[in-house]
Each structure stands twice: as structure tokens, then as C-alpha cells.
C-alpha atoms as a PDB file:
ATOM      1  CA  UNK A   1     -54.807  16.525 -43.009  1.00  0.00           C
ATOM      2  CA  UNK A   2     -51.067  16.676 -43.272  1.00  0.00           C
ATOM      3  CA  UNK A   3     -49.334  19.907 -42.068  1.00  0.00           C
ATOM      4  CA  UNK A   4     -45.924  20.386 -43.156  1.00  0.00           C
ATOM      5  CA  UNK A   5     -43.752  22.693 -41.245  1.00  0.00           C
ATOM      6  CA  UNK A   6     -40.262  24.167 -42.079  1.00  0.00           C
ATOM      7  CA  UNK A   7     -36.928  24.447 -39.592  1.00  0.00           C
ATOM      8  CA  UNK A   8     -34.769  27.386 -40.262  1.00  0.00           C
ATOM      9  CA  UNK A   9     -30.782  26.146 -39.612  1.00  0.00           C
ATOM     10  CA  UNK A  10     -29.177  27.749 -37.344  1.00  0.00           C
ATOM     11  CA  UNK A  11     -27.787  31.100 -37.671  1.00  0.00           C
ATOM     12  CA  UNK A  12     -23.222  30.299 -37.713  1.00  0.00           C
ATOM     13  CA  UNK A  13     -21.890  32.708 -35.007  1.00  0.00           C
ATOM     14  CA  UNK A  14     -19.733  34.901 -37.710  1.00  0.00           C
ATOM     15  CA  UNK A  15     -17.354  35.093 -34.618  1.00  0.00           C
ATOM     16  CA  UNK A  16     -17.282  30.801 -33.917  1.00  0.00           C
ATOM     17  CA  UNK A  17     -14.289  29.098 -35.039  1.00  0.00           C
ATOM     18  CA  UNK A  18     -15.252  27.433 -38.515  1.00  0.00           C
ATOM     19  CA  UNK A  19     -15.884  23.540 -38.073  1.00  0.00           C
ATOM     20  CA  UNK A  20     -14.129  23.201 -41.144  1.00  0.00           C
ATOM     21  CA  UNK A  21     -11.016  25.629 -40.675  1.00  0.00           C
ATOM     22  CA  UNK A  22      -7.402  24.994 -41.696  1.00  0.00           C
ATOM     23  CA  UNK A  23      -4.364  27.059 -41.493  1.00  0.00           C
ATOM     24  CA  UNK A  24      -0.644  25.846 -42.982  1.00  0.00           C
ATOM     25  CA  UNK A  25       2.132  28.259 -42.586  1.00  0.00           C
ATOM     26  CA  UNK A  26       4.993  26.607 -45.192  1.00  0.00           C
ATOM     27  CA  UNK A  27       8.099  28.681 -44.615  1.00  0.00           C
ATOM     28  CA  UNK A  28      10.751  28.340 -47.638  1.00  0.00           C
ATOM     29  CA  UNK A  29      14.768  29.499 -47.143  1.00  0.00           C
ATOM     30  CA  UNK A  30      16.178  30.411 -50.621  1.00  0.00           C
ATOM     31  CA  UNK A  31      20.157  29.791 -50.791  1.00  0.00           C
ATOM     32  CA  UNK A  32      21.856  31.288 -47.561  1.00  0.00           C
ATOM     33  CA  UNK A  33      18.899  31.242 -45.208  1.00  0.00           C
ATOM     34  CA  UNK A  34      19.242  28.085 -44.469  1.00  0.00           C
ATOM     35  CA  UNK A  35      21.237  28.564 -41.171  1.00  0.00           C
ATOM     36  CA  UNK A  36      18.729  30.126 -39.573  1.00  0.00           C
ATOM     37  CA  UNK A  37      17.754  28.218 -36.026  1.00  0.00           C
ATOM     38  CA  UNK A  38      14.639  29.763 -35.161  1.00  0.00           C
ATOM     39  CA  UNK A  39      11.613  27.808 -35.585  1.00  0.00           C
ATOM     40  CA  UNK A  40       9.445  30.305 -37.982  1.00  0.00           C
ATOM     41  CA  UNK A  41      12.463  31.225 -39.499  1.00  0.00           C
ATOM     42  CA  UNK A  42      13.301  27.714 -40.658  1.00  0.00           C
ATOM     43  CA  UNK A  43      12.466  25.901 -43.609  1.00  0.00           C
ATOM     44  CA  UNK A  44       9.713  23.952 -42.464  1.00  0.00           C
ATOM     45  CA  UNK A  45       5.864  23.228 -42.649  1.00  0.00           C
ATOM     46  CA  UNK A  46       2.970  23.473 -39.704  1.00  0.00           C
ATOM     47  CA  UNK A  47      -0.781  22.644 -40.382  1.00  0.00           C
ATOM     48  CA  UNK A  48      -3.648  23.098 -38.050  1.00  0.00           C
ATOM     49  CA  UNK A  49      -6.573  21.504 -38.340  1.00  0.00           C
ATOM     50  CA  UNK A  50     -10.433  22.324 -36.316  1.00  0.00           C
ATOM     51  CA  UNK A  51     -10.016  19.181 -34.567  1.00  0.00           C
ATOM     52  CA  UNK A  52      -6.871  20.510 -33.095  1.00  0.00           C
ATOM     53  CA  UNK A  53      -4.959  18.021 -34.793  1.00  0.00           C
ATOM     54  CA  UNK A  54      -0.777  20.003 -35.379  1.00  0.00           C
ATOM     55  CA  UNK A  55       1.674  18.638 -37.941  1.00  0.00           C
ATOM     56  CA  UNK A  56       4.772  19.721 -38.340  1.00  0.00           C
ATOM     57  CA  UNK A  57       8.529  19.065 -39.997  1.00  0.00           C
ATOM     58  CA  UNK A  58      11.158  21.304 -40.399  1.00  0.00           C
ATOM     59  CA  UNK A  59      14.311  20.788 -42.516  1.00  0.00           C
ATOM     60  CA  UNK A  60      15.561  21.151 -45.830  1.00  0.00           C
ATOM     61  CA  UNK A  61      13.946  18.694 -47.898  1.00  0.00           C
ATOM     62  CA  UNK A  62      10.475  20.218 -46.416  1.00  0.00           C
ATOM     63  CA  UNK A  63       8.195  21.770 -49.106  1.00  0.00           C
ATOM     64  CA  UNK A  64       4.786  23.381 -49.639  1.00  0.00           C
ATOM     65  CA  UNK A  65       3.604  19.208 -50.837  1.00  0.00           C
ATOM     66  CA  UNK A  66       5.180  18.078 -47.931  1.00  0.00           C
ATOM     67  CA  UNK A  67       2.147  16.233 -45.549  1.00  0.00           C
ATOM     68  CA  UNK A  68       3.893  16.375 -42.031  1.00  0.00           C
ATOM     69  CA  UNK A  69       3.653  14.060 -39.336  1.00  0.00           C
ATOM     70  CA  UNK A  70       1.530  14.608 -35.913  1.00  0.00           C
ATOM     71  CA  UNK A  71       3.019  16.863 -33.804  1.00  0.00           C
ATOM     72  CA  UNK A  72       0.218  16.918 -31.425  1.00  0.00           C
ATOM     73  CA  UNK A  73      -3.419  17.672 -30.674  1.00  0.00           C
ATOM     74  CA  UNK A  74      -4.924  20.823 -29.327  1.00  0.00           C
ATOM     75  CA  UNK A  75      -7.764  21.146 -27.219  1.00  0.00           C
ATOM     76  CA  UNK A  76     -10.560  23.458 -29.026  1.00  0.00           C
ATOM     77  CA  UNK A  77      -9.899  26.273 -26.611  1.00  0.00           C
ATOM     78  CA  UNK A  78      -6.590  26.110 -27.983  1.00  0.00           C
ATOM     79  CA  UNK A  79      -8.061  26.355 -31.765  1.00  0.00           C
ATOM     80  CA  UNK A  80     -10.305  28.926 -30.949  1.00  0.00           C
ATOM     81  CA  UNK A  81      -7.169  31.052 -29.376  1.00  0.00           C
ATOM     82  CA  UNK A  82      -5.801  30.516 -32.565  1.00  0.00           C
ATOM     83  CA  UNK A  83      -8.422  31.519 -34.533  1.00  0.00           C
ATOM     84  CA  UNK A  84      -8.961  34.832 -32.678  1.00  0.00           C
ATOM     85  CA  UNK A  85      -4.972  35.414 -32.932  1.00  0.00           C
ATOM     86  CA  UNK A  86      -5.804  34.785 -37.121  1.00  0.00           C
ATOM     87  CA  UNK A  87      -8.715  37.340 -36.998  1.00  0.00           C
ATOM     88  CA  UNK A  88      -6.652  39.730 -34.778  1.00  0.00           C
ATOM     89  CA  UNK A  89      -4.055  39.878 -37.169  1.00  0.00           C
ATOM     90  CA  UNK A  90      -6.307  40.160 -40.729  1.00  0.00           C
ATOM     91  CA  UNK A  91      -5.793  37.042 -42.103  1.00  0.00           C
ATOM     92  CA  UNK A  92      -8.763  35.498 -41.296  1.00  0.00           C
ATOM     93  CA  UNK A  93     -10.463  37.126 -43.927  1.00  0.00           C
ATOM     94  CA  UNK A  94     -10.614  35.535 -47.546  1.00  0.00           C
ATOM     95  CA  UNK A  95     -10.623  39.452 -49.111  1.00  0.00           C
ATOM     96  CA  UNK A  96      -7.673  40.606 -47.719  1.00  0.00           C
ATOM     97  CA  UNK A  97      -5.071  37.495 -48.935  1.00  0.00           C
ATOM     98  CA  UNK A  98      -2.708  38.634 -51.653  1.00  0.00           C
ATOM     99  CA  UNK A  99      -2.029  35.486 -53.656  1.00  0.00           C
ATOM    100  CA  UNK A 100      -4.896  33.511 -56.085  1.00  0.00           C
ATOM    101  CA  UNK A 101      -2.244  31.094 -57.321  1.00  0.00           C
ATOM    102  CA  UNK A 102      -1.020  27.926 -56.576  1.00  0.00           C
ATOM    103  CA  UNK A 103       1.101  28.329 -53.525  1.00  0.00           C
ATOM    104  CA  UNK A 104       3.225  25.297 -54.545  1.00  0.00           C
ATOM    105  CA  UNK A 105       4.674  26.512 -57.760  1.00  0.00           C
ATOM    106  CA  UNK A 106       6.750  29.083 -55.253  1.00  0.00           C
ATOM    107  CA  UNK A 107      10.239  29.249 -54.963  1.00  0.00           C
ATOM    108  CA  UNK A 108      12.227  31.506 -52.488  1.00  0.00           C
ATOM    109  CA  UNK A 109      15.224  33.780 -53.990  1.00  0.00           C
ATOM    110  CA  UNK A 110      18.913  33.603 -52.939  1.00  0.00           C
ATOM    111  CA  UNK A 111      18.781  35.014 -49.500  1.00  0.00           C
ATOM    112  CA  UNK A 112      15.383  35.097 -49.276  1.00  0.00           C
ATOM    113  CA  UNK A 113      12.260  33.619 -46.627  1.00  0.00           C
ATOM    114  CA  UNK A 114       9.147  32.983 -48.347  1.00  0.00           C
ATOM    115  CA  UNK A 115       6.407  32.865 -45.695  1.00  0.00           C
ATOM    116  CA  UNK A 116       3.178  31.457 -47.300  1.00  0.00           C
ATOM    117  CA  UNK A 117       0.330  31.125 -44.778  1.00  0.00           C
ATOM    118  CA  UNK A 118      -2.871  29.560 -46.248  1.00  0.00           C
ATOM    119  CA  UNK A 119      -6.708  29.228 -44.630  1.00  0.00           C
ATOM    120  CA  UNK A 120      -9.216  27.407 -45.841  1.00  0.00           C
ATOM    121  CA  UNK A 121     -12.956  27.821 -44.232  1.00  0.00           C
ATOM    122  CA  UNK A 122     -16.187  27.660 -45.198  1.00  0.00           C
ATOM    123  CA  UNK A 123     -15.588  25.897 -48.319  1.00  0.00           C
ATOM    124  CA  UNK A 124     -13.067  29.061 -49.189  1.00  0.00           C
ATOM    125  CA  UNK A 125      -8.929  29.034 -49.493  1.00  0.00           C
ATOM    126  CA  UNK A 126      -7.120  31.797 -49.498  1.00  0.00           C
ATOM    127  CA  UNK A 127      -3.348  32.739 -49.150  1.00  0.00           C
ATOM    128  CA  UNK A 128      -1.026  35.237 -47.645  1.00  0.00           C
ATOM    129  CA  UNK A 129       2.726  35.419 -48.995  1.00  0.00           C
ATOM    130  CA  UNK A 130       5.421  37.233 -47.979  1.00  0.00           C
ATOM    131  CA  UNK A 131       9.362  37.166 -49.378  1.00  0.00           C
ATOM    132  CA  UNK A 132      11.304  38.686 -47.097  1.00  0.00           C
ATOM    133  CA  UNK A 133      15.377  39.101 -46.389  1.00  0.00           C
ATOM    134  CA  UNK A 134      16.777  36.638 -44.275  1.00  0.00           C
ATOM    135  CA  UNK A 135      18.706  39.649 -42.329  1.00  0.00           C
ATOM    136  CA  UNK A 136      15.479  41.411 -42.059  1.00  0.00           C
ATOM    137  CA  UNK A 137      12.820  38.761 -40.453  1.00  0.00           C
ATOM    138  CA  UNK A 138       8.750  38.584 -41.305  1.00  0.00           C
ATOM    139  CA  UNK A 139       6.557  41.752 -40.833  1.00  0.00           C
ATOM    140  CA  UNK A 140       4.857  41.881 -37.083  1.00  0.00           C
ATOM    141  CA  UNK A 141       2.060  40.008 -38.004  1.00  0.00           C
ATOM    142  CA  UNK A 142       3.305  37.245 -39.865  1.00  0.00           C
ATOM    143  CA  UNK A 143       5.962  36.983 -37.571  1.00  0.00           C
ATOM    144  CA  UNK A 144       3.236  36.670 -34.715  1.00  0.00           C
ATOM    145  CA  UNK A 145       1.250  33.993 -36.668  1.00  0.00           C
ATOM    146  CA  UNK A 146       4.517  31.432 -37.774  1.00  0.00           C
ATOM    147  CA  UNK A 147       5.539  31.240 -34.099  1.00  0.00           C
ATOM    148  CA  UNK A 148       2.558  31.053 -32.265  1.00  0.00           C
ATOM    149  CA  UNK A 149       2.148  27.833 -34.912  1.00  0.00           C
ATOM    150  CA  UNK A 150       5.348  26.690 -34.050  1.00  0.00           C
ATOM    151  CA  UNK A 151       4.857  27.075 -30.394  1.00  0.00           C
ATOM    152  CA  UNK A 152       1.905  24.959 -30.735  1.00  0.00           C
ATOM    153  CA  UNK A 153       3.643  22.079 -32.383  1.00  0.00           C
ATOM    154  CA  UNK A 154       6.183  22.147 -29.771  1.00  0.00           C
ATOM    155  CA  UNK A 155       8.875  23.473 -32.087  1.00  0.00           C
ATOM    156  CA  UNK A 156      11.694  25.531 -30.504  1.00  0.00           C
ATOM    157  CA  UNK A 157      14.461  26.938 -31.454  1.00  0.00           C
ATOM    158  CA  UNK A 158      17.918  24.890 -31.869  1.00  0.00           C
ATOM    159  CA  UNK A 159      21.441  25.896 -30.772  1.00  0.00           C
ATOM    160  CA  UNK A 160      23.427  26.666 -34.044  1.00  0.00           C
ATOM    161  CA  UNK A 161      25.284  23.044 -33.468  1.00  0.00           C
ATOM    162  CA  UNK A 162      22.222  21.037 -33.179  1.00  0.00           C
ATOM    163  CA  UNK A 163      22.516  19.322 -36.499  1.00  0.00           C
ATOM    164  CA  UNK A 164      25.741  18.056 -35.784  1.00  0.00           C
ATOM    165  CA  UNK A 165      26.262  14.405 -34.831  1.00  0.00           C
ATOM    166  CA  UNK A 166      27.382  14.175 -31.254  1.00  0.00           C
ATOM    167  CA  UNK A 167      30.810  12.734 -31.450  1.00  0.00           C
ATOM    168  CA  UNK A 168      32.354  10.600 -28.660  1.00  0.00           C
ATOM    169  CA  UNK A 169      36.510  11.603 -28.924  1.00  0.00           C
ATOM    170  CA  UNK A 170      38.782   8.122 -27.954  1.00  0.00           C
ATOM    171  CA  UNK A 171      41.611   9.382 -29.872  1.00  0.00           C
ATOM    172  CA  UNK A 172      42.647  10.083 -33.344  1.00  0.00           C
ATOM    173  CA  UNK A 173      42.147   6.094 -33.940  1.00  0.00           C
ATOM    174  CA  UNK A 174      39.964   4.408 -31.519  1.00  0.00           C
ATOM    175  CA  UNK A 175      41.342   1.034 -32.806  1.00  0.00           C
ATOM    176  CA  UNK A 176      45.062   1.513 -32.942  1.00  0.00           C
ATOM    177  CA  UNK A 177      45.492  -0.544 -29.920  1.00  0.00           C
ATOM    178  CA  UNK A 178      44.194  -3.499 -32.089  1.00  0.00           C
ATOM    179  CA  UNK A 179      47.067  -3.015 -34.723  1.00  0.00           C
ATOM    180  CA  UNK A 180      50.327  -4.326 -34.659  1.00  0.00           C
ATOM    181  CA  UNK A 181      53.000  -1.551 -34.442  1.00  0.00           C
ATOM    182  CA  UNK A 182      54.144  -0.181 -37.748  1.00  0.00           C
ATOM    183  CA  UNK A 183      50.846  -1.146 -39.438  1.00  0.00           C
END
């Protein structure tokens, strides 16, 4: 006699970070914003990953196809901290994102920060965007969301001069002791 029996899977805690979750916050500086020197109000790209893998680049030639390089790993207390901050601030729900396009066809307007956070759980992407004025800075809780990703890539924020070269002064001609006189 052969009995066959059946094993329910079990139940996903609705409340568990998703095995399967990733956030990217791409931030995009239309013409004049690109001066800005804080982190999540840079032109630059973060992705999280479950694992607690962080990748992150900021600078100009950074887009929303842009695949950055390892910033670091977080432990999973870390990701579920993170996860709680998305649900805490609604965007950890597919229902309430505001954009069903392709997030890479966007382009930020003179003066303009376009904030486009994306989550994908579940099997399920969905996307938040936000333009805002450069002057003006993200609403609260996007603003909340871009740094805490920055903070854990270990971005921070630069002194205005920090793309400058550092220069070492000798002189107006560090080699006119090597030319003859009149030269």
C-alpha cells in the first residue's frame, strides 16, 4: 500500500525581508545641479542587494545603466534595517510607486534632481520618481531613503574643492632654474 502525503510550504512572514529584494536609488542633476556636494544630492547611483551586497558611483558620467562597483557588504541586520526604513516610508509597496515606465529613458531638466528609486521583490519591480529643484532638495521621505543608501555605501559628502587636483606650488616655472638666462 503506498500512502502519499502532501507538505504545505511555509507560510513568508509578510513582514521578513524578501530573499529576493533590490532597491537602486539613481539620482540624475539636469544642467546647474551639478555642483551640488552632498551625497543624495549628487549625480550618482547606489544598489542594494538581499545579500547585503552595496554598489555605488557618483559623478557625472553616472546613469540609470550604469552597474557600479562594490562599495561594501552589509550584514542582514543591516538589510533588514533597511527594509523596515523602505516600509516605514511607503515605498515598499508595489501599489503605491508612481512610474510603470522604463526608468532609463529619464532625463532631468535644467536645474532639476531627478530622484528615481526602484524595488524589485517577489518577482515584482516597481518605481518611485521624483523631479525636484535643485534649490529646493527631495521631499522628507525620499530624502530619508537616498541618504540612508548613501550612508551605507560609505558615501559622504565632499568639500566644494574636492574635485580639484591638489597642486604642489614651486613657482610660476618649476624648471626655470634648468634654463639658461634669456631663454
Amino acid at each position: 500500500m503506498l500512502a502519499l502525503s502532501a507538505c504545505a510550504a511555509p507560510q513568508q512572514d509578510a513582514q521578513a525581508t524578501p530573499t529576493d529584494l533590490t532597491a537602486d536609488v539613481t539620482v540624475l542633476a539636469g544642467k546647474g545641479a551639478e555642483k551640488r556636494t552632498e551625497p543624495w544630492m549628487r549625480q550618482g547611483k547606489i544598489i542594494l542587494f538581499s545579500d547585503g551586497t552595496v554598489l555605488a558611483d557618483l559623478g557625472p558620467t553616472v546613469n540609470g545603466r550604469t552597474r557600479p562597483g562594490q562599495a561594501r557588504v552589509l550584514y542582514q541586520r543591516q538589510v533588514r534595517q533597511m527594509w523596515d526604513l523602505a516600509k516605514s516610508l511607503g515605498f515598499a509597496t508595489p501599489e503605491q510607486a508612481n512610474f510603470d515606465g522604463n526608468p532609463d529613458t529619464l532625463e532631468p531638466a535644467d536645474g532639476e534632481l531627478l530622484y528615481v528609486l526602484t524595488f524589485s521583490a517577489g518577482q515584482q519591480r516597481w518605481n518611485f520618481v521624483r523631479r525636484v529643484p535643485v534649490d529646493q532638495g527631495p521631499d522628507e521621505a525620499t530624502g530619508q531613503w537616498v541618504k540612508a543608501m548613501a550612508q551605507a555605501a560609505f558615501l559622504r559628502e565632499l568639500p566644494a574643492d574636492q574635485d580639484l587636483p591638489i597642486r604642489y606650488d614651486f613657482g610660476p616655472d618649476p624648471y626655470a632654474w634648468f634654463k639658461k638666462p634669456g631663454a
